[in-house]
Protein backbone atom coordinates (compact mmCIF):
# COMPACT_ATOMS: atom_id res chain seq x y z
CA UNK A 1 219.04 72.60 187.54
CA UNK A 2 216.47 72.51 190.45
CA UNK A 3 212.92 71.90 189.55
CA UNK A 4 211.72 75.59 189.62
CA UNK A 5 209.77 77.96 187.66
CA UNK A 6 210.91 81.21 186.75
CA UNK A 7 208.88 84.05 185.22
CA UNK A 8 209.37 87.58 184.45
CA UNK A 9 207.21 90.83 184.47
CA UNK A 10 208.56 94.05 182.40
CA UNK A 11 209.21 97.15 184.14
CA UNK A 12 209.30 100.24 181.74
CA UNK A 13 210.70 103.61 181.76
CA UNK A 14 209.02 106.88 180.80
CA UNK A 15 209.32 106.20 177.11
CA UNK A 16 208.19 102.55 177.52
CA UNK A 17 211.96 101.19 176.80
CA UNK A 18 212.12 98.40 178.88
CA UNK A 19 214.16 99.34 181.70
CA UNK A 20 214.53 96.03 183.80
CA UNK A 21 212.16 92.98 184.53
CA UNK A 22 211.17 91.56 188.10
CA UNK A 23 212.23 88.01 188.23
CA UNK A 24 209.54 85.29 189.64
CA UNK A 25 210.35 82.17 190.97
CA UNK A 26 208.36 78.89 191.88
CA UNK A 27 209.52 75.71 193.28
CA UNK A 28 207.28 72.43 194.80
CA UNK A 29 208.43 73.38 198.10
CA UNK A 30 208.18 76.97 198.41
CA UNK A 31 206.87 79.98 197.31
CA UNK A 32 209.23 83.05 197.69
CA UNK A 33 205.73 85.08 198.39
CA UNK A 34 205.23 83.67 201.25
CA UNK A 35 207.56 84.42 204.37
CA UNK A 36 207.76 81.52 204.85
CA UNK A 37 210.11 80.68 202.13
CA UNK A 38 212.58 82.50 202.87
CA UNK A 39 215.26 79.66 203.80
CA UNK A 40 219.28 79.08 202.85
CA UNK A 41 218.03 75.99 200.64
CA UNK A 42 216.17 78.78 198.87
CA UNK A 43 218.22 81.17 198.59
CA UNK A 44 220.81 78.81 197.02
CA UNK A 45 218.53 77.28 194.60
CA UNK A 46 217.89 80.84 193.17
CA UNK A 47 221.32 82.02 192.82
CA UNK A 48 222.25 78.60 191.44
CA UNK A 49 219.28 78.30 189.11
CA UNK A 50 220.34 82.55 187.57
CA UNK A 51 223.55 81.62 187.36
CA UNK A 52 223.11 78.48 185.76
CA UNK A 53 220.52 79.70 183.34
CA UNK A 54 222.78 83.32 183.18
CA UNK A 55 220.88 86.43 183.45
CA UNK A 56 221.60 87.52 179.99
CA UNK A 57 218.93 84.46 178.97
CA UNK A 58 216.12 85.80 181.24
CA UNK A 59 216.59 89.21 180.64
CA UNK A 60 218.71 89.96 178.14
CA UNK A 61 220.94 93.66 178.92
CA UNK A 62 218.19 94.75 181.13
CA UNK A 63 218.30 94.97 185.26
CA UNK A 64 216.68 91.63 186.84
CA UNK A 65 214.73 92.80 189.93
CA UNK A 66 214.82 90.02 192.44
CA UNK A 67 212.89 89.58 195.27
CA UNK A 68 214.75 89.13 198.55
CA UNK A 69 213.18 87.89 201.92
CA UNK A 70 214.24 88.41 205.75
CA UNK A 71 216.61 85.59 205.77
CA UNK A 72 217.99 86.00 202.88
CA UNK A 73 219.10 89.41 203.75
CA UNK A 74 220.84 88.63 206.28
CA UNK A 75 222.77 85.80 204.82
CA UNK A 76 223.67 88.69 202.57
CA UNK A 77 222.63 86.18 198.98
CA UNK A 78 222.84 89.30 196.60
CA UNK A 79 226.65 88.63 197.34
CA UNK A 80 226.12 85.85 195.28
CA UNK A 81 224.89 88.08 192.27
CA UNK A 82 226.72 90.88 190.05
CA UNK A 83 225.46 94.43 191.35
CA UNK A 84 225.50 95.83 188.05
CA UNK A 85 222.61 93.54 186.66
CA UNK A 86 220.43 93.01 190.08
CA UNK A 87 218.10 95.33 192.11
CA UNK A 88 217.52 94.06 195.31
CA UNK A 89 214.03 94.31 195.73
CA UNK A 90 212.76 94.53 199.65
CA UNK A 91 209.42 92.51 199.88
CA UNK A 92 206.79 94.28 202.55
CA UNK A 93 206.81 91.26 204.72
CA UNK A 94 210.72 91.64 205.81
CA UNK A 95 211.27 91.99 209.20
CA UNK A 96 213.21 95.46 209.45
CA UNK A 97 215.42 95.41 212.63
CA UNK A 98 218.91 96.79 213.12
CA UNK A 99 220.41 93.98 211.37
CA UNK A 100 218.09 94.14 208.58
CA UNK A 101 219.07 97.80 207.69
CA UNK A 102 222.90 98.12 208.44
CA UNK A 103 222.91 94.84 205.91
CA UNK A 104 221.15 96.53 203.20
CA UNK A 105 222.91 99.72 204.11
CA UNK A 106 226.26 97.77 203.24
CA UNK A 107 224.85 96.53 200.30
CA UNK A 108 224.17 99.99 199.03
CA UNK A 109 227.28 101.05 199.84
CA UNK A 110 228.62 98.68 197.86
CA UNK A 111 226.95 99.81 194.89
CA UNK A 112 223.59 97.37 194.83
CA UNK A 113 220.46 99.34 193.85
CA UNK A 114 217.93 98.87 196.48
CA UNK A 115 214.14 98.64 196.02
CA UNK A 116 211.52 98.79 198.52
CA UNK A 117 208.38 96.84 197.57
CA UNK A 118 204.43 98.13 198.24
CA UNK A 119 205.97 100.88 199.92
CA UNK A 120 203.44 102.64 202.88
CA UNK A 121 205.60 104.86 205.32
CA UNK A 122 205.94 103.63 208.75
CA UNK A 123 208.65 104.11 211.41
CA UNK A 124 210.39 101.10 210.72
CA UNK A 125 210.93 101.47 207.13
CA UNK A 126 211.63 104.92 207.37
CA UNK A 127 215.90 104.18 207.90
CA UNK A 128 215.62 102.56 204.27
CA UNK A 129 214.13 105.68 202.59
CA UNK A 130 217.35 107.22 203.55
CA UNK A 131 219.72 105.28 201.38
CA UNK A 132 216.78 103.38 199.14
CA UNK A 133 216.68 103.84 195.14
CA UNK A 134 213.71 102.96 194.24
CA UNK A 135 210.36 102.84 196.07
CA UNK A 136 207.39 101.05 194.33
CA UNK A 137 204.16 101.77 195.10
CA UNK A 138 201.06 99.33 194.76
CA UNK A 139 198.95 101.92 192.80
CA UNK A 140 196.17 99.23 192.17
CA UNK A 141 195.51 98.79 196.34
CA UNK A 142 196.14 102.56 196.98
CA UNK A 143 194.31 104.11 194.81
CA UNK A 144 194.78 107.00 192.81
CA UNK A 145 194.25 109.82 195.84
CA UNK A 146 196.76 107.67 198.54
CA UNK A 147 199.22 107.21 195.49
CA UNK A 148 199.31 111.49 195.09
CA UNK A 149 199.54 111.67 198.73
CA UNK A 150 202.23 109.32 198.59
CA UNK A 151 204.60 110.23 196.00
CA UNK A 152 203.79 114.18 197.44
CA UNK A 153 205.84 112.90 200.98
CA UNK A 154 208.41 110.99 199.04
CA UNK A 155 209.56 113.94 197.09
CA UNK A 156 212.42 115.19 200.17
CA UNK A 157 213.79 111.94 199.36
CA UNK A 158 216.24 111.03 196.48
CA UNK A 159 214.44 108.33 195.31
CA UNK A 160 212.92 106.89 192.07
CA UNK A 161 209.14 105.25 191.95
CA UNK A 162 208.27 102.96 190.26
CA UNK A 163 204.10 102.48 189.92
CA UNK A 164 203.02 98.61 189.84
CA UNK A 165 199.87 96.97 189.09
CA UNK A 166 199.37 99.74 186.14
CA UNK A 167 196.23 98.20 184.23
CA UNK A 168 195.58 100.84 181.24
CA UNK A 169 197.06 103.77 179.23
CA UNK A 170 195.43 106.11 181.04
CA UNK A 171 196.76 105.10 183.95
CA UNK A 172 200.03 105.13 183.27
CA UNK A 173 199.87 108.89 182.00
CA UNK A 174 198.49 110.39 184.82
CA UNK A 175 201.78 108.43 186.85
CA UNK A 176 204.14 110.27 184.37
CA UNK A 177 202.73 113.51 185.37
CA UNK A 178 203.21 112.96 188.74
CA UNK A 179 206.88 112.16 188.07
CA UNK A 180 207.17 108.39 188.23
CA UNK A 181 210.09 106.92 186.95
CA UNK A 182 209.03 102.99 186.00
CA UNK A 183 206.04 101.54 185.51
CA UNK A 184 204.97 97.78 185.48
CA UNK A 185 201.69 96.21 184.88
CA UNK A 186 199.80 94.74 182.00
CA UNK A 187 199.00 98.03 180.43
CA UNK A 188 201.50 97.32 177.74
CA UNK A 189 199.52 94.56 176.76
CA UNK A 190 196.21 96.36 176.65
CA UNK A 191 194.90 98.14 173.91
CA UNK A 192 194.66 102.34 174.22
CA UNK A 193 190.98 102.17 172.10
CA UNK A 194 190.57 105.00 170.39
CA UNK A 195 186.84 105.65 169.54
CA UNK A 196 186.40 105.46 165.95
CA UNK A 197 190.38 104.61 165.23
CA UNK A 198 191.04 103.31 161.40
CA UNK A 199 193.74 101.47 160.23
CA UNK A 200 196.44 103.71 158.09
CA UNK A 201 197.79 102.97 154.78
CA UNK A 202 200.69 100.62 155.47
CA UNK A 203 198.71 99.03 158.48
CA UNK A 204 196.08 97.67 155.66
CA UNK A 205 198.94 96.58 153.04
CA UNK A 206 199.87 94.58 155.91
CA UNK A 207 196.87 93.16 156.81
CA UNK A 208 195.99 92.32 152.93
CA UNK A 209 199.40 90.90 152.94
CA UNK A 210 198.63 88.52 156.38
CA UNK A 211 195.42 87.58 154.64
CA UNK A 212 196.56 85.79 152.01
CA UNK A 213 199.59 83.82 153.27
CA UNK A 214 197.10 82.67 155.95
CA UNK A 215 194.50 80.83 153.90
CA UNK A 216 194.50 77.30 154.15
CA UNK A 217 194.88 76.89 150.12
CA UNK A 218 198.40 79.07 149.82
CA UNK A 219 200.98 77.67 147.70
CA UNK A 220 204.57 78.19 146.75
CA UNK A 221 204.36 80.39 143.45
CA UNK A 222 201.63 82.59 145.25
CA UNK A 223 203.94 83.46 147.84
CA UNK A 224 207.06 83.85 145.73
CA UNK A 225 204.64 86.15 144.07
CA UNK A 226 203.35 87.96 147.03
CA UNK A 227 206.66 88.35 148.10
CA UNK A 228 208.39 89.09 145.32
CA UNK A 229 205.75 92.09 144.80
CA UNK A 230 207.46 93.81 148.10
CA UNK A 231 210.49 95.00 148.10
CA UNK A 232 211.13 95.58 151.53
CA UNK A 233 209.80 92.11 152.25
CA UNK A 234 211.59 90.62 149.88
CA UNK A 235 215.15 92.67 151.36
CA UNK A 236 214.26 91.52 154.76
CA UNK A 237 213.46 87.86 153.88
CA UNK A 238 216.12 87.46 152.02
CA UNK A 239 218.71 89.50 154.89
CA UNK A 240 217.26 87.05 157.87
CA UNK A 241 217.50 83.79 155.90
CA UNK A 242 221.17 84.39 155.07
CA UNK A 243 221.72 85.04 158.88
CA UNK A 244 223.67 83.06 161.20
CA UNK A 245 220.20 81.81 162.53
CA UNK A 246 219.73 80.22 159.98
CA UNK A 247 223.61 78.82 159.41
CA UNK A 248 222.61 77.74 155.79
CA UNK A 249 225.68 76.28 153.93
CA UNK A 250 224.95 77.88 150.71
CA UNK A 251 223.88 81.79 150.45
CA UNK A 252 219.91 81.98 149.18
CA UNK A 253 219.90 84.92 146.19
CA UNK A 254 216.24 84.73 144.89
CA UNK A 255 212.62 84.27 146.91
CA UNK A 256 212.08 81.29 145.17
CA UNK A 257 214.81 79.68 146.52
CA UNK A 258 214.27 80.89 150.00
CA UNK A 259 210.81 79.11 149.73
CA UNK A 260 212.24 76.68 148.29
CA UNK A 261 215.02 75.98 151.11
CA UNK A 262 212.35 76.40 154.05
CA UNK A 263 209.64 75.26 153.06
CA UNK A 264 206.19 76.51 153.61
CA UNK A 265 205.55 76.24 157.06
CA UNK A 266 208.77 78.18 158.05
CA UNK A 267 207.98 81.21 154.99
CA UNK A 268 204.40 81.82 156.22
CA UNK A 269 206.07 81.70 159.92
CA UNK A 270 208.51 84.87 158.95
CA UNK A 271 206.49 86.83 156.46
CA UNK A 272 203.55 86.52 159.40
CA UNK A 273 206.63 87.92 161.92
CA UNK A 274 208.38 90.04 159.38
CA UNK A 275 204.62 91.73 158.38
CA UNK A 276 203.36 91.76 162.01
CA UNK A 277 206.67 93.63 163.08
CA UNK A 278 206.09 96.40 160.41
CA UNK A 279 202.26 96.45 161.11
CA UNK A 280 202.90 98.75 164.89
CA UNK A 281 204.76 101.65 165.38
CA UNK A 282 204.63 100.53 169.31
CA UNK A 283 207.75 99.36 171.29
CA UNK A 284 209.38 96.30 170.29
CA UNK A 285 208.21 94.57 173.79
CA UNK A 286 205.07 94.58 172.27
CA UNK A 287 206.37 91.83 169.37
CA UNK A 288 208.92 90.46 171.62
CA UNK A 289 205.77 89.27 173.81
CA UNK A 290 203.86 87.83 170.82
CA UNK A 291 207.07 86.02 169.98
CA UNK A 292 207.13 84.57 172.75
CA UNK A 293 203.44 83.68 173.23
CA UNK A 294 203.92 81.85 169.62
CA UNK A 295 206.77 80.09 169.87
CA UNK A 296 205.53 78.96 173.59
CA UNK A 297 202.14 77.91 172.19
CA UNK A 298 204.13 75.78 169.35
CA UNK A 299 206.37 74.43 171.99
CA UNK A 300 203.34 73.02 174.93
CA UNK A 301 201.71 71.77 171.04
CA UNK A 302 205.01 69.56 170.97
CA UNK A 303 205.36 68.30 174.69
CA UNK A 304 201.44 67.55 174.41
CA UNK A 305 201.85 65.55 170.68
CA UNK A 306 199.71 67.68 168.90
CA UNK A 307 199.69 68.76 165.70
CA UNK A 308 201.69 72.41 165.94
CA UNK A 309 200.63 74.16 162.59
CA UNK A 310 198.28 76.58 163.78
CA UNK A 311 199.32 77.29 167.59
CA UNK A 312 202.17 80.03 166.19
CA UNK A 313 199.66 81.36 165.13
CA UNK A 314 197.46 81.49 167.44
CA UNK A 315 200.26 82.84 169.63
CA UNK A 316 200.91 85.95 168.19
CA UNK A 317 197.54 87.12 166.71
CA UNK A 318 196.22 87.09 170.14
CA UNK A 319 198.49 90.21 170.76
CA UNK A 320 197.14 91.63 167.48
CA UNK A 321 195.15 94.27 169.59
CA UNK A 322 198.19 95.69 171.61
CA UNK A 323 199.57 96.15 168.13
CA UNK A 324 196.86 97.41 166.50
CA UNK A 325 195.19 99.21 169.33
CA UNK A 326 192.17 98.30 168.23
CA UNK A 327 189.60 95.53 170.10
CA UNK A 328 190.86 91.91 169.31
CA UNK A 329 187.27 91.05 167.83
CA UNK A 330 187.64 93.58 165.52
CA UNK A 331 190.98 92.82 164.78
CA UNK A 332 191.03 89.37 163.81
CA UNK A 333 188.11 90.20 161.76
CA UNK A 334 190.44 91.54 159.32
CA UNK A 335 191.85 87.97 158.69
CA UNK A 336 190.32 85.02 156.81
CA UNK A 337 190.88 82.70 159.95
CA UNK A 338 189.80 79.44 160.37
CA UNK A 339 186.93 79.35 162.68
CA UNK A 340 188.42 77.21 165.21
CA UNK A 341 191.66 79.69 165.40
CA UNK A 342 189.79 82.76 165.90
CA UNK A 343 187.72 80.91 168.47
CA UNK A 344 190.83 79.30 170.61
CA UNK A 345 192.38 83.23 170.22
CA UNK A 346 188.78 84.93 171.82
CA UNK A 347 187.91 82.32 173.73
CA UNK A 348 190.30 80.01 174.49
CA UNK A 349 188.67 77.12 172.86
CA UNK A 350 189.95 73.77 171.85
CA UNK A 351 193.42 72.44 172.30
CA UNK A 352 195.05 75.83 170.76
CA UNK A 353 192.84 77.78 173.16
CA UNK A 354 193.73 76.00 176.20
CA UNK A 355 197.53 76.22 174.96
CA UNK A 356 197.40 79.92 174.52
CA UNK A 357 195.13 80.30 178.04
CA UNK A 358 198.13 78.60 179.85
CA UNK A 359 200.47 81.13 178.10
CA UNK A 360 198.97 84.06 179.33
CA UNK A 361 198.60 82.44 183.08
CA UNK A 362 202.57 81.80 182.69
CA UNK A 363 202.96 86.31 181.90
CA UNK A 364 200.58 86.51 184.54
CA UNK A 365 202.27 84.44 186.99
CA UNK A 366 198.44 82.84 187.75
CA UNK A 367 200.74 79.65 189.38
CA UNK A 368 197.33 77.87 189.28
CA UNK A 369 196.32 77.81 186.04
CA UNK A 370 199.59 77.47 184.39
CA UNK A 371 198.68 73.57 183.18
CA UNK A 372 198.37 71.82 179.46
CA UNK A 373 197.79 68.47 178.74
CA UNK A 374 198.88 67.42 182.50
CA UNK A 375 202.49 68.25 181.49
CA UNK A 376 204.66 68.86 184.75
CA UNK A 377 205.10 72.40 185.45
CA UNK A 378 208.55 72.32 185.23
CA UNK A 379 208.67 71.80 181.28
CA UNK A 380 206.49 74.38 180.81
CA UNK A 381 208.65 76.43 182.54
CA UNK A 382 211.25 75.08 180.14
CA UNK A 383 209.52 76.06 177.39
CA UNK A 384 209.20 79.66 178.70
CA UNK A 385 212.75 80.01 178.73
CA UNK A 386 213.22 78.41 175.50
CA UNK A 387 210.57 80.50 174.36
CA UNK A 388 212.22 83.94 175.52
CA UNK A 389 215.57 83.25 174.19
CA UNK A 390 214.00 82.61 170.90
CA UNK A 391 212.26 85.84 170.86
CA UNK A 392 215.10 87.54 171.88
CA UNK A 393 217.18 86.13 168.67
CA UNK A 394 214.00 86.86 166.51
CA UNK A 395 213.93 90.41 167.60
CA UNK A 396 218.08 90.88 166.94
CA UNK A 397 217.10 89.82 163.43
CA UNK A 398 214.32 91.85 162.41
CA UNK A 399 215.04 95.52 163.88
């Protein structure tokens, strides 16, 4: 496979089901947000690199929205890719001629859903409105009064909107009412603080239940114990082991014997998964991400030869106030944490810290901060993917 990097930003509908992601792509010789990337060489290294990796492992059953330039427009590359899992998303800097629109007119014709990127009305792009699907709107460099004007002269037009660059809850409310369809942004990984918001019933069973299988002195009988005590733990556990993830050659019929079978490590790894899954009532993108974030963490703790006990972790409690909805301070407050993990989750401190802090510039797609250790970029790429397909087979396991 080429030496690229891809990433991936969620795009939501209007009851926060993820609806399709935008796929992201990187290489050491271009840069497919710049014009100036837009080459055949490109172009092929993209459709080789999704159809080598398959779209299913990027983006599971969801739509991949994938940028296309000028040139590869008219070399007509979406050919190359199945028009029932691709938008073909129209960056701003495209060139729109004759050629440009009767190609992406054929396109929709023959059945490829066509997206038109930072939208602003002007006579050239005003052909594509006409046979467009979606139209997504930078609502972060509008602002809110050009985004109502906007959407308000888009309404003749049978098109859906998707609002990008949404940044908070609030935000993305005030979109719905205005009839947007999608919505992508980081919102979903921002806490809606509510002043004075407690924590219900089964929110602090949880948390008493995270506390103790996270201190440093846990042993086996005390987590049989713990476990044992909850049924629908115990159910669960006892459902995921005998899974096909797990491919164990005998079936495991008591929690002892689970703990027994995978050790300590792995049993504080699921009942912190299993617990932090029943802890939200929000979306399951919400865990899928701090899956991901943990298992990445663990994997740039391997590349880097460091000790990976504590980077899991470290990984998914630093999405403990999107699930919570509650600040992360305050949150991991809760928890009898080690110092130095609460510090590397706030503050990005210490080896764990600076793991996690290249995590979140890999969701961000911050291209210049996405570095550990002075591993090439192209295995932590790796370990994204690797990362996401885990998640994925996490999530199919605990719903």
């Amino acid at each position: 496979m080429a030496d690229i990097l891809i990433g991936r930003q969620q795009i939501f509908d209007q009851q926060l089901n993820i609806y399709a992601y935008e796929l992201l792509f990187r290489g050491h010789d271009f840069d497919l947000s710049h014009q100036d990337g837009a080459t055949q060489a490109t172009n092929q290294i993209i459709t080789d690199t999704i159809l080598e990796l398959g779209l299913n492992t990027i983006v599971g059953p969801h739509k991949a929205f994938i940028n296309f330039t000028t040139q590869s427009i008219l070399d007509k590359t979406p050919l190359h890719l199945p028009k029932d899992r691709i938008v073909i998303e129209v960056l701003e800097n495209v060139q729109i001629d004759s050629r440009i629109i009767a190609n992406l007119k054929e396109l929709s014709e023959l059945g490829y859903i066509i997206s038109l990127d930072d939208f602003i009305f002007s006579d050239d792009w005003t052909p594509l409105v006409e046979f467009a699907d979606i139209i997504k709107l930078d609502i972060l460099e509008m602002g809110e009064a050009k985004t109502r004007e906007l959407i308000q002269r888009l309404k003749p037009y049978n098109v859906q909107l998707l609002a990008e660059k949404v940044e908070t809850y609030a935000e993305y409310q005030y979109l719905v009412e205005l009839g947007c369809n999608y919505f992508q942004g980081f919102f979903f990984n921002t806490p809606n603080i509510v002043s004075g918001k407690r924590i219900n019933v089964n929110q602090t069973a949880a948390i008493e239940l995270l506390t103790t299988i996270n201190k440093t002195d846990v042993e086996f009988e005390d987590l049989t114990r713990i476990i044992s005590l909850d049924v629908g733990l115990s159910y669960k556990l006892l459902h995921y082991i005998n899974s096909a993830f797990f491919s164990l050659p005998n079936k495991v019929s008591s929690i002892k014997h689970a703990v027994a079978c995978l050790g300590l490590k792995e049993i504080k790894r699921w009942v912190n998964i299993l617990t932090l899954s029943a802890l939200s009532e929000k979306p399951e993108a919400v865990m899928q991400n701090a899956l991901i974030r943990g298992k990445m963490c663990e994997e740039l703790a391997r590349l880097g030869g460091d000790k990976s006990d504590n980077f899991f972790l470290i990984g998914i409690l630093s999405n403990l106030d999107s699930l919570l909805d509650m600040p992360l301070k305050e949150a991991l407050e809760q928890l009898p944490l080690a110092d130095d993990i609460v510090s590397a989750i706030l503050y990005k401190t210490g080896v764990g810290g600076e793991a996690l802090k290249c995590v979140i510039s890999y969701e961000h797609w911050d291209i210049l901060s996405i570095e550990f250790k002075n591993i090439d970029q192209s295995l932590i790429g790796d370990a994204y993917i690797k990362s996401i397909s885990w998640a994925k087979d996490i999530m199919s396991n605990i719903k």
